[in-house]
Structure formats: C-alpha cells, structure tokens
PDB file of N, CA and C in Angstrom:
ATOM      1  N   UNK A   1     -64.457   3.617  21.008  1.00  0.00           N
ATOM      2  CA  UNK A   1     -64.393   3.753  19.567  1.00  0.00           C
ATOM      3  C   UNK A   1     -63.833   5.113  19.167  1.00  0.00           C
ATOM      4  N   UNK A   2     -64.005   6.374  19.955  1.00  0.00           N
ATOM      5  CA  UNK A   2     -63.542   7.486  19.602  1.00  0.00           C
ATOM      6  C   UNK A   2     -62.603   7.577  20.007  1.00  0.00           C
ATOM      7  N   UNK A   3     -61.892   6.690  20.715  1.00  0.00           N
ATOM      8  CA  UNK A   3     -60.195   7.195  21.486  1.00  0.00           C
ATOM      9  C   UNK A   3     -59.525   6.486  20.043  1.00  0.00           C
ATOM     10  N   UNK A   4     -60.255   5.235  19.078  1.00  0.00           N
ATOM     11  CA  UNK A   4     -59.566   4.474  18.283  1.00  0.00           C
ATOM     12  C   UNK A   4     -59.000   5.466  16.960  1.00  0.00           C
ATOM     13  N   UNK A   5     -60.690   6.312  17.085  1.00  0.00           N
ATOM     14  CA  UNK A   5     -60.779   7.096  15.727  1.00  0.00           C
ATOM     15  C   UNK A   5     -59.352   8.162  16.114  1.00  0.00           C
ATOM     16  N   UNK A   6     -59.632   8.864  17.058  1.00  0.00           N
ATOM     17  CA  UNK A   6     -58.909  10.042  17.674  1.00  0.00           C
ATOM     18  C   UNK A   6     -56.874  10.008  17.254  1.00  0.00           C
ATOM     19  N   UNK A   7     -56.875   8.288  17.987  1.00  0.00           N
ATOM     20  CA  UNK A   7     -55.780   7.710  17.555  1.00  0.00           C
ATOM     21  C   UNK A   7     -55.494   7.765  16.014  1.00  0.00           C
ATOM     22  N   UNK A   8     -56.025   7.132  15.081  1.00  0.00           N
ATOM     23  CA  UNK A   8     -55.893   6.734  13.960  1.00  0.00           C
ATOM     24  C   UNK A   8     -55.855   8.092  13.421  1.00  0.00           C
ATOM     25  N   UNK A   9     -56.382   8.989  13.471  1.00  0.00           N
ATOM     26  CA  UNK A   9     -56.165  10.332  12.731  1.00  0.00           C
ATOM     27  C   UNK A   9     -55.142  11.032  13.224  1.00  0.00           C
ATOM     28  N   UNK A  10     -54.610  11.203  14.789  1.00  0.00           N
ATOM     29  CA  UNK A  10     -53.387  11.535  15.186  1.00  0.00           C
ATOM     30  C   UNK A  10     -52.299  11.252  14.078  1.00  0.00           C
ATOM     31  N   UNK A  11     -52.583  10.139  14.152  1.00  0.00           N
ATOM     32  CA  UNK A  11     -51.263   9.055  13.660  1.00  0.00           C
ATOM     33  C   UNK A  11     -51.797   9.481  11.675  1.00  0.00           C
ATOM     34  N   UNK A  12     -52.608  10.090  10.988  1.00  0.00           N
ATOM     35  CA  UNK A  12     -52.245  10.151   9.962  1.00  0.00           C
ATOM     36  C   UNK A  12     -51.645  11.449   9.733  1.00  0.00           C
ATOM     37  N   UNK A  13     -52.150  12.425  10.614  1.00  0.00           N
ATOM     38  CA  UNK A  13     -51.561  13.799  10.359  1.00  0.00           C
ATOM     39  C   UNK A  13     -50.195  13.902  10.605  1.00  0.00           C
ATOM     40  N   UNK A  14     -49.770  12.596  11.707  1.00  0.00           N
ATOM     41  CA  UNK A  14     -48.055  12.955  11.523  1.00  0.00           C
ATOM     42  C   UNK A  14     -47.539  12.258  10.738  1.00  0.00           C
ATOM     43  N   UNK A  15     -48.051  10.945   9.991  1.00  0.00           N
ATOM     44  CA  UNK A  15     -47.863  10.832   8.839  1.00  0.00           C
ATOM     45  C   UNK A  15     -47.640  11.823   7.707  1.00  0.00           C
ATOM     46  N   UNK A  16     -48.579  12.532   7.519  1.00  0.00           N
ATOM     47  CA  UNK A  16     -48.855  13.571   6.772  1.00  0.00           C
ATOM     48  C   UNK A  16     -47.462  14.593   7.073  1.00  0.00           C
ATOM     49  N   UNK A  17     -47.215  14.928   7.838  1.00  0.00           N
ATOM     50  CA  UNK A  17     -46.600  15.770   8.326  1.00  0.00           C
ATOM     51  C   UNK A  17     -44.696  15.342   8.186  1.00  0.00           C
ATOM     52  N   UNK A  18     -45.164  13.942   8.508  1.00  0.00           N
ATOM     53  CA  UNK A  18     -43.953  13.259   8.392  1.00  0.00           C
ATOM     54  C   UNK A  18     -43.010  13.251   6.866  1.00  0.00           C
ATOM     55  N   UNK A  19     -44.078  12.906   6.244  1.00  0.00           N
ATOM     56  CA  UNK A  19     -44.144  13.061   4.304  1.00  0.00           C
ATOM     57  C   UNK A  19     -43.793  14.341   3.916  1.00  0.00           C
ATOM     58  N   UNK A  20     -44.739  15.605   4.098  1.00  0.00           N
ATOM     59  CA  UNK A  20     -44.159  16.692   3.986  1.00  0.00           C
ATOM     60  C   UNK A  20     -42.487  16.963   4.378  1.00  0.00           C
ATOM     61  N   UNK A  21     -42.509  16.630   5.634  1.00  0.00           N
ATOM     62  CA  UNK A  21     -40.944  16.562   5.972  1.00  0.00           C
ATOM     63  C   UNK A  21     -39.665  16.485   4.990  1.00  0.00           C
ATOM     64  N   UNK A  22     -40.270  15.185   4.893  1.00  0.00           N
ATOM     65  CA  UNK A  22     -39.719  14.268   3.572  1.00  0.00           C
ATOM     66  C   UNK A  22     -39.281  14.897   2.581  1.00  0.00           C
ATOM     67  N   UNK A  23     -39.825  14.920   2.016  1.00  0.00           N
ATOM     68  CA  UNK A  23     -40.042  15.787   0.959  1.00  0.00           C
ATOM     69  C   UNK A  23     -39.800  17.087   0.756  1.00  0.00           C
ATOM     70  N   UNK A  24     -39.707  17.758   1.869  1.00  0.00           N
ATOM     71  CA  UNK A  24     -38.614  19.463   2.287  1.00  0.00           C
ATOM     72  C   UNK A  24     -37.415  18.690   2.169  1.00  0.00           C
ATOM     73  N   UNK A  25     -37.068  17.902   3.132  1.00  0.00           N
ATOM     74  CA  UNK A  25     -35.581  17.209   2.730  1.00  0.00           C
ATOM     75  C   UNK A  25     -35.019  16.841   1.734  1.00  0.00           C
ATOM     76  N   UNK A  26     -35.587  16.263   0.758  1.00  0.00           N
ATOM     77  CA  UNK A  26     -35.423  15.708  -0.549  1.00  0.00           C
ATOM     78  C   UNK A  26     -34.846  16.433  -1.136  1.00  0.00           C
ATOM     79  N   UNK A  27     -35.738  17.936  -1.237  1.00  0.00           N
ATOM     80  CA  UNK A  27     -35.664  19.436  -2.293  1.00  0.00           C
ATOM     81  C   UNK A  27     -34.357  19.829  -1.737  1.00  0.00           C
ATOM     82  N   UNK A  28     -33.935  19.298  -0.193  1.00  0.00           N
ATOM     83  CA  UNK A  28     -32.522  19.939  -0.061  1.00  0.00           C
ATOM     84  C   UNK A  28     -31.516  19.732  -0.582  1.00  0.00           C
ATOM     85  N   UNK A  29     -31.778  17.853  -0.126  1.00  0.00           N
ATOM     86  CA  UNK A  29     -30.588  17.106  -0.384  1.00  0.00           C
ATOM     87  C   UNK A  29     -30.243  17.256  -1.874  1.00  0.00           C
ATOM     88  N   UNK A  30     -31.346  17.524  -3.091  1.00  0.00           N
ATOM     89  CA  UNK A  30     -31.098  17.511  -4.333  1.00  0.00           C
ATOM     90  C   UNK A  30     -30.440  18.934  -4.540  1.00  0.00           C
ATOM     91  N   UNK A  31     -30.424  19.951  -4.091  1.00  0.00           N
ATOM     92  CA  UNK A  31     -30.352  21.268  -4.355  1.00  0.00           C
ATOM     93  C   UNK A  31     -28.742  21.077  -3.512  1.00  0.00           C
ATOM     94  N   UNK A  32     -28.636  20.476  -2.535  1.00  0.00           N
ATOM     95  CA  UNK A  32     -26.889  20.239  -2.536  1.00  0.00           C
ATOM     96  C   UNK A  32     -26.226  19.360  -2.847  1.00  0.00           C
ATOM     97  N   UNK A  33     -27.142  18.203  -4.107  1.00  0.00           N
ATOM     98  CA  UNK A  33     -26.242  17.215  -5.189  1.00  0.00           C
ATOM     99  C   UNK A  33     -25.991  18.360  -6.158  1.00  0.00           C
ATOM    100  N   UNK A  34     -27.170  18.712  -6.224  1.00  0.00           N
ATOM    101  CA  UNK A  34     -26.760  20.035  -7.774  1.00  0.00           C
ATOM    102  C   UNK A  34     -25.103  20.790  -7.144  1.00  0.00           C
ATOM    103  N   UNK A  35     -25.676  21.420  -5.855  1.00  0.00           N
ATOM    104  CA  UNK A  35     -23.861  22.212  -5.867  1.00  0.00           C
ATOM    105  C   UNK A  35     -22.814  20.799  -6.029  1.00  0.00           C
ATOM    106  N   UNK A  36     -23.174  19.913  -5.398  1.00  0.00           N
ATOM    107  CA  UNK A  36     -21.213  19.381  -5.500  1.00  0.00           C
ATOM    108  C   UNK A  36     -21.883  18.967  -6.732  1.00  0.00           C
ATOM    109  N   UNK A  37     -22.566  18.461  -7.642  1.00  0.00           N
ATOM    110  CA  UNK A  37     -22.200  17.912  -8.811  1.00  0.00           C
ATOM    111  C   UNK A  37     -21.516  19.337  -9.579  1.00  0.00           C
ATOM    112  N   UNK A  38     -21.728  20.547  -9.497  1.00  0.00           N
ATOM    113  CA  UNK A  38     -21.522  21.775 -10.243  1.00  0.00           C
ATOM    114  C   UNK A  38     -19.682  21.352  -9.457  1.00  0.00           C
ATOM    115  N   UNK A  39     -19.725  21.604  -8.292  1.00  0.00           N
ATOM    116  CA  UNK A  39     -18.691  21.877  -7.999  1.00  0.00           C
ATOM    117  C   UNK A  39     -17.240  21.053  -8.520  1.00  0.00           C
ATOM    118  N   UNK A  40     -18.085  19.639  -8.637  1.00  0.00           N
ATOM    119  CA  UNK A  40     -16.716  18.223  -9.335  1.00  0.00           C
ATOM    120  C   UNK A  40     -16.688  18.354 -10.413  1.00  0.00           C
ATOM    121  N   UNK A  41     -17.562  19.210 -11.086  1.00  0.00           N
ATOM    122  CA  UNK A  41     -17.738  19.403 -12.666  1.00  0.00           C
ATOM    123  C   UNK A  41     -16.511  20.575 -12.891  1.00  0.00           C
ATOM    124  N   UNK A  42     -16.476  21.740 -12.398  1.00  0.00           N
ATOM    125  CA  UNK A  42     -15.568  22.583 -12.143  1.00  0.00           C
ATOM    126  C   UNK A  42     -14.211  21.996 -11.535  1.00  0.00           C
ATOM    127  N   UNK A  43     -13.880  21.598 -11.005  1.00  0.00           N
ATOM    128  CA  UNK A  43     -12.791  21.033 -10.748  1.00  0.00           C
ATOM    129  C   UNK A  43     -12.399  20.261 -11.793  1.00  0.00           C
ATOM    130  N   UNK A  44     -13.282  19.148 -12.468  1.00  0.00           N
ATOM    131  CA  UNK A  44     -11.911  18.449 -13.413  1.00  0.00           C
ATOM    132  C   UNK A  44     -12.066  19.180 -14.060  1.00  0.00           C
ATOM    133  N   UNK A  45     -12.664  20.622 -15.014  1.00  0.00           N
ATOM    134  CA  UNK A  45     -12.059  21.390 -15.955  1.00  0.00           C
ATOM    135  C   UNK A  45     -10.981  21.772 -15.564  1.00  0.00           C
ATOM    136  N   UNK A  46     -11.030  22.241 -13.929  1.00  0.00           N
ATOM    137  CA  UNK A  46     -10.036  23.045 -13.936  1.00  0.00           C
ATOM    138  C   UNK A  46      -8.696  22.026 -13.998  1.00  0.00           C
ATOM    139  N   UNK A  47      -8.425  20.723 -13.626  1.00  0.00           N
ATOM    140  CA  UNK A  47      -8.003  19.937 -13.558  1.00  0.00           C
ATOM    141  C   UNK A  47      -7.184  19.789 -15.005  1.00  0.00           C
ATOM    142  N   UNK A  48      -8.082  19.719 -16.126  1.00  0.00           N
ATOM    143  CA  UNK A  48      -7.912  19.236 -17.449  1.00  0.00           C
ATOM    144  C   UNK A  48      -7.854  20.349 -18.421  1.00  0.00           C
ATOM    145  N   UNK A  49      -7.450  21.562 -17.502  1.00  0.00           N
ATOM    146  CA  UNK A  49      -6.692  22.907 -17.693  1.00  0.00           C
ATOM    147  C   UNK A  49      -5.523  22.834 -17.051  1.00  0.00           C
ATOM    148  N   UNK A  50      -5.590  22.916 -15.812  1.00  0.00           N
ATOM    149  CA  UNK A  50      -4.337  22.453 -15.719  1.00  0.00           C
ATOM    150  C   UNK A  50      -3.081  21.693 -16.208  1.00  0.00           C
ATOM    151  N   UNK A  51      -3.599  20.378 -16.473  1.00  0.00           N
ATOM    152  CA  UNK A  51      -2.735  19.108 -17.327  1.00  0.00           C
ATOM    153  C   UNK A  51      -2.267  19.947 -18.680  1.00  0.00           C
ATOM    154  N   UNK A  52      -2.777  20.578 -19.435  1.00  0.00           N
ATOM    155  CA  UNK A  52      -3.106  21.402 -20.670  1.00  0.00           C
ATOM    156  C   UNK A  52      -2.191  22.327 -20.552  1.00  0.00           C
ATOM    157  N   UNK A  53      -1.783  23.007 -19.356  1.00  0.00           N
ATOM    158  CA  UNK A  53      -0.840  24.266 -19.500  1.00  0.00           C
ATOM    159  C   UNK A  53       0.200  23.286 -19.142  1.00  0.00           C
ATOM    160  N   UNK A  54       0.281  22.375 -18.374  1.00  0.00           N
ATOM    161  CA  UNK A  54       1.650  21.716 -17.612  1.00  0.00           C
ATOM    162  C   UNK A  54       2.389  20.978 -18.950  1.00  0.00           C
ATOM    163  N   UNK A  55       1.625  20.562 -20.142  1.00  0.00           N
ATOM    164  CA  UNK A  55       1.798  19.953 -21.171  1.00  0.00           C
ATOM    165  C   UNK A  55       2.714  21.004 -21.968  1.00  0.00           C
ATOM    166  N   UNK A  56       1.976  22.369 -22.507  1.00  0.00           N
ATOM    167  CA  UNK A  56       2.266  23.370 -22.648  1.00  0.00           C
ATOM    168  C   UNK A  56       3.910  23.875 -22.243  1.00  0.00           C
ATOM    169  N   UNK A  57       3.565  24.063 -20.503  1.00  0.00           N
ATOM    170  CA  UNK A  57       4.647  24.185 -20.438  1.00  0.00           C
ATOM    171  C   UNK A  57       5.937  23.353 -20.079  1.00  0.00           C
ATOM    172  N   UNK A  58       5.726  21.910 -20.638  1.00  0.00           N
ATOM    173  CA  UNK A  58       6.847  20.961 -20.730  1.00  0.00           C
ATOM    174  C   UNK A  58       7.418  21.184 -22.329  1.00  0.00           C
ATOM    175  N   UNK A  59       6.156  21.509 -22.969  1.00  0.00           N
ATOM    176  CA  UNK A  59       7.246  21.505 -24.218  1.00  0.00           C
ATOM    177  C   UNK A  59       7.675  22.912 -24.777  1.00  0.00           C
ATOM    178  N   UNK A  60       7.519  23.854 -24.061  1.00  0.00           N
ATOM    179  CA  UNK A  60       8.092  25.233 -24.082  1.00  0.00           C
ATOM    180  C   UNK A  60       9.905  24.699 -23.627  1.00  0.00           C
ATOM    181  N   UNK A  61       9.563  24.499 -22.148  1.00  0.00           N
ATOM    182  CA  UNK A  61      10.929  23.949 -21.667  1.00  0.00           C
ATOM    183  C   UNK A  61      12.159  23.253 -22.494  1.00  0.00           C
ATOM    184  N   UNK A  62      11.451  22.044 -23.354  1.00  0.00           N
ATOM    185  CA  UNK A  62      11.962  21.348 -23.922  1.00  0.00           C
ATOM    186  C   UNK A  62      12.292  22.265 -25.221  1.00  0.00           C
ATOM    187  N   UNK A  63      12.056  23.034 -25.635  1.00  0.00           N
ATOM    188  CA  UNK A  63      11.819  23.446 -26.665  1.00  0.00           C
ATOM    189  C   UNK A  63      13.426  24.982 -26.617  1.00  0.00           C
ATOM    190  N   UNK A  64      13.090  25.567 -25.138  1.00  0.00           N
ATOM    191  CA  UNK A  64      14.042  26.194 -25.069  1.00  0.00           C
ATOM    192  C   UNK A  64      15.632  25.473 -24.941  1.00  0.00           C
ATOM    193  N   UNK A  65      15.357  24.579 -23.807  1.00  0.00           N
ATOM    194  CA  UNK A  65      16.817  23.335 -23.924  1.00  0.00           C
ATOM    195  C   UNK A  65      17.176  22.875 -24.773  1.00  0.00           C
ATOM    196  N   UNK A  66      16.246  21.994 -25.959  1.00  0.00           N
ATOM    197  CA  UNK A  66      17.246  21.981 -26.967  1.00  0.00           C
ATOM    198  C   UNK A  66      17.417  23.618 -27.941  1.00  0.00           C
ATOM    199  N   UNK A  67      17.272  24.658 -27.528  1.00  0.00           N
ATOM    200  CA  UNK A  67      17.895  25.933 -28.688  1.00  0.00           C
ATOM    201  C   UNK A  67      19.429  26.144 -27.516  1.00  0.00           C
ATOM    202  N   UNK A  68      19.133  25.685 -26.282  1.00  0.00           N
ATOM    203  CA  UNK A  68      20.096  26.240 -25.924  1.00  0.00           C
ATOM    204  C   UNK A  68      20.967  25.192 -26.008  1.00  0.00           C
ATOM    205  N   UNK A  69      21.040  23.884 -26.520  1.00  0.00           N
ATOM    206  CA  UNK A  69      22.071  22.963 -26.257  1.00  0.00           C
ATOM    207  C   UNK A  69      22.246  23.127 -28.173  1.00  0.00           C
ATOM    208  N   UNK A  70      21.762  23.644 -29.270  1.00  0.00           N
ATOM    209  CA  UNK A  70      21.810  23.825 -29.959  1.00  0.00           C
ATOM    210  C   UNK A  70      23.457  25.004 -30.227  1.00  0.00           C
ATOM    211  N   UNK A  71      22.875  26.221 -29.133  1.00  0.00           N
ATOM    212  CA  UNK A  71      23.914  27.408 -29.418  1.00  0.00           C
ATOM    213  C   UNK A  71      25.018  26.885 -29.135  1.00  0.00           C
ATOM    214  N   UNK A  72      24.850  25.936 -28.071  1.00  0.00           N
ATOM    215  CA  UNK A  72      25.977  25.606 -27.530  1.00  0.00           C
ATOM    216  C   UNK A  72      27.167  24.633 -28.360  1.00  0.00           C
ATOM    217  N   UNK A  73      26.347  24.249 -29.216  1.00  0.00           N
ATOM    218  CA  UNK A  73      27.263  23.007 -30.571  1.00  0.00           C
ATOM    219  C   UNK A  73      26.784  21.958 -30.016  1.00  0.00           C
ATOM    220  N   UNK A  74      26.416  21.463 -29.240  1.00  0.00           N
ATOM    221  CA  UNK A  74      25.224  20.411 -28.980  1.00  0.00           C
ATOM    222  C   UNK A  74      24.677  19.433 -30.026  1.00  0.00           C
ATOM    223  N   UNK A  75      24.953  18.780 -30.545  1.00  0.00           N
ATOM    224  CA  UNK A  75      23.514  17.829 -31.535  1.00  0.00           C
ATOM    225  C   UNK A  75      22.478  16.910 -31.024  1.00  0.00           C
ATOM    226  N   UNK A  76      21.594  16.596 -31.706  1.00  0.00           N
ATOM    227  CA  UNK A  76      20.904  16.073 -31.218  1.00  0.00           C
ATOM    228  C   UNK A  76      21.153  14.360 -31.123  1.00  0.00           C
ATOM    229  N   UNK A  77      22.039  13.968 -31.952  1.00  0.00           N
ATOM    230  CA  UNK A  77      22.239  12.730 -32.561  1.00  0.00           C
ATOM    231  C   UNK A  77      22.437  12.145 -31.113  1.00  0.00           C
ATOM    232  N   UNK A  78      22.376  10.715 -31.172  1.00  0.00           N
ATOM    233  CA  UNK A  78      22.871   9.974 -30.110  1.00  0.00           C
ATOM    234  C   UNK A  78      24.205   9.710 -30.089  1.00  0.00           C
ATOM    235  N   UNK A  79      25.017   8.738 -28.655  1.00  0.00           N
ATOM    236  CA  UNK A  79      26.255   9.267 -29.271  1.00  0.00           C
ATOM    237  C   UNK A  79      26.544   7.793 -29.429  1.00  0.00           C
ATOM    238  N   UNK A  80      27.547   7.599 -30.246  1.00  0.00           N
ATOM    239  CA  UNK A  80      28.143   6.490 -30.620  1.00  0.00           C
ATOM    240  C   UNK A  80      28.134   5.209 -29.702  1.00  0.00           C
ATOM    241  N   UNK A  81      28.309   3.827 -30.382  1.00  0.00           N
ATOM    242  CA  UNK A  81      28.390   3.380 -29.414  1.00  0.00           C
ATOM    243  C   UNK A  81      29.780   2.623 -29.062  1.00  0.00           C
ATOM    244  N   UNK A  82      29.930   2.241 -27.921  1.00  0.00           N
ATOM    245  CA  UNK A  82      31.198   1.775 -27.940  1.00  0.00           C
ATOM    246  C   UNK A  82      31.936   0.481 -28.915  1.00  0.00           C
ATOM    247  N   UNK A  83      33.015   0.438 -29.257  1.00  0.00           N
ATOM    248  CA  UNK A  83      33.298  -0.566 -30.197  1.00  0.00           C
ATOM    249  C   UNK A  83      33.827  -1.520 -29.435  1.00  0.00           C
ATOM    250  N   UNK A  84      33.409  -2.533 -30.295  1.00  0.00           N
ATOM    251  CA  UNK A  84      33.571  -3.849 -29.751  1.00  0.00           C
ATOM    252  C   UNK A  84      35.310  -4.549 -29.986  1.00  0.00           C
ATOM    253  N   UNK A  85      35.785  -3.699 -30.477  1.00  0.00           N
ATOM    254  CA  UNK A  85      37.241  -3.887 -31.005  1.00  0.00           C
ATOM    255  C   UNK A  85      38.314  -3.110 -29.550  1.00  0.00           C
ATOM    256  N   UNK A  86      39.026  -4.376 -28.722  1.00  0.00           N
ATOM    257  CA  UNK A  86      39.508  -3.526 -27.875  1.00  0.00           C
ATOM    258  C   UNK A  86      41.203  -3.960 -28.029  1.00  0.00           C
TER     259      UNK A  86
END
C-alpha cells in the first residue's frame, strides 16, 4: 500500500512540476508572439511608408517630365489620328 501511495505522489509532483513547466513556457512563447507581432507591425508601416514615398516619388518624376517635355514645345494633347481618306 505504501509503494502505491509513494507512487501516486511521485507521479503528482511531476505533474506538478510538469504544469509549472508549462506554464514557464507559455510566458515565453507569449513574450516572443509579442516581439514578432511588434516586429510585423513595424514592417508594414514601414512597408506603407515606403509605397507612400514611391507614390511621391512617381509623381515628382512625372511632374518633372512633363515641365521638361513642356520646355521642349511638347503638348500634352494626343496626336491625331490617322485619316481614313487615302
């Protein structure tokens, strides 16, 4: 009867022990969801900063090409189209 008891309490303390475990792990695994969630959070800003300057600087570009197709006598108009009269 005492090897049963002896057993059965073995077996709860590493239970016990097992749980604690657990539960140190948990506090980790959550404490390195927090970094990558921080970290994917930072990235698409930086991401949706990025897009933001590339936007930026497409219509800078555009903006200088047509002044320079401007100096040049350039219009903007489309150009004619061909006639159907040959």
């Amino acid at each position: 009867m005492w090897t049963q008891f002896y057993s059965a309490a073995k077996q709860v303390l590493e239970l016990v022990d097992a749980t604690r475990q657990n539960g140190d792990d948990i506090k980790k695994l959550r404490s390195e969801l927090d970094t990558l969630a921080d970290t994917v959070q930072n990235l698409a800003f930086g991401l949706q900063r990025l897009r933001d300057e590339m936007a930026h600087d497409r219509e800078i570009f555009n903006l200088k090409l047509e002044n320079e197709f401007l100096r040049r006598g350039y219009t903007a108009s489309a150009p004619k189209p061909p006639s159907l009269e040959n």
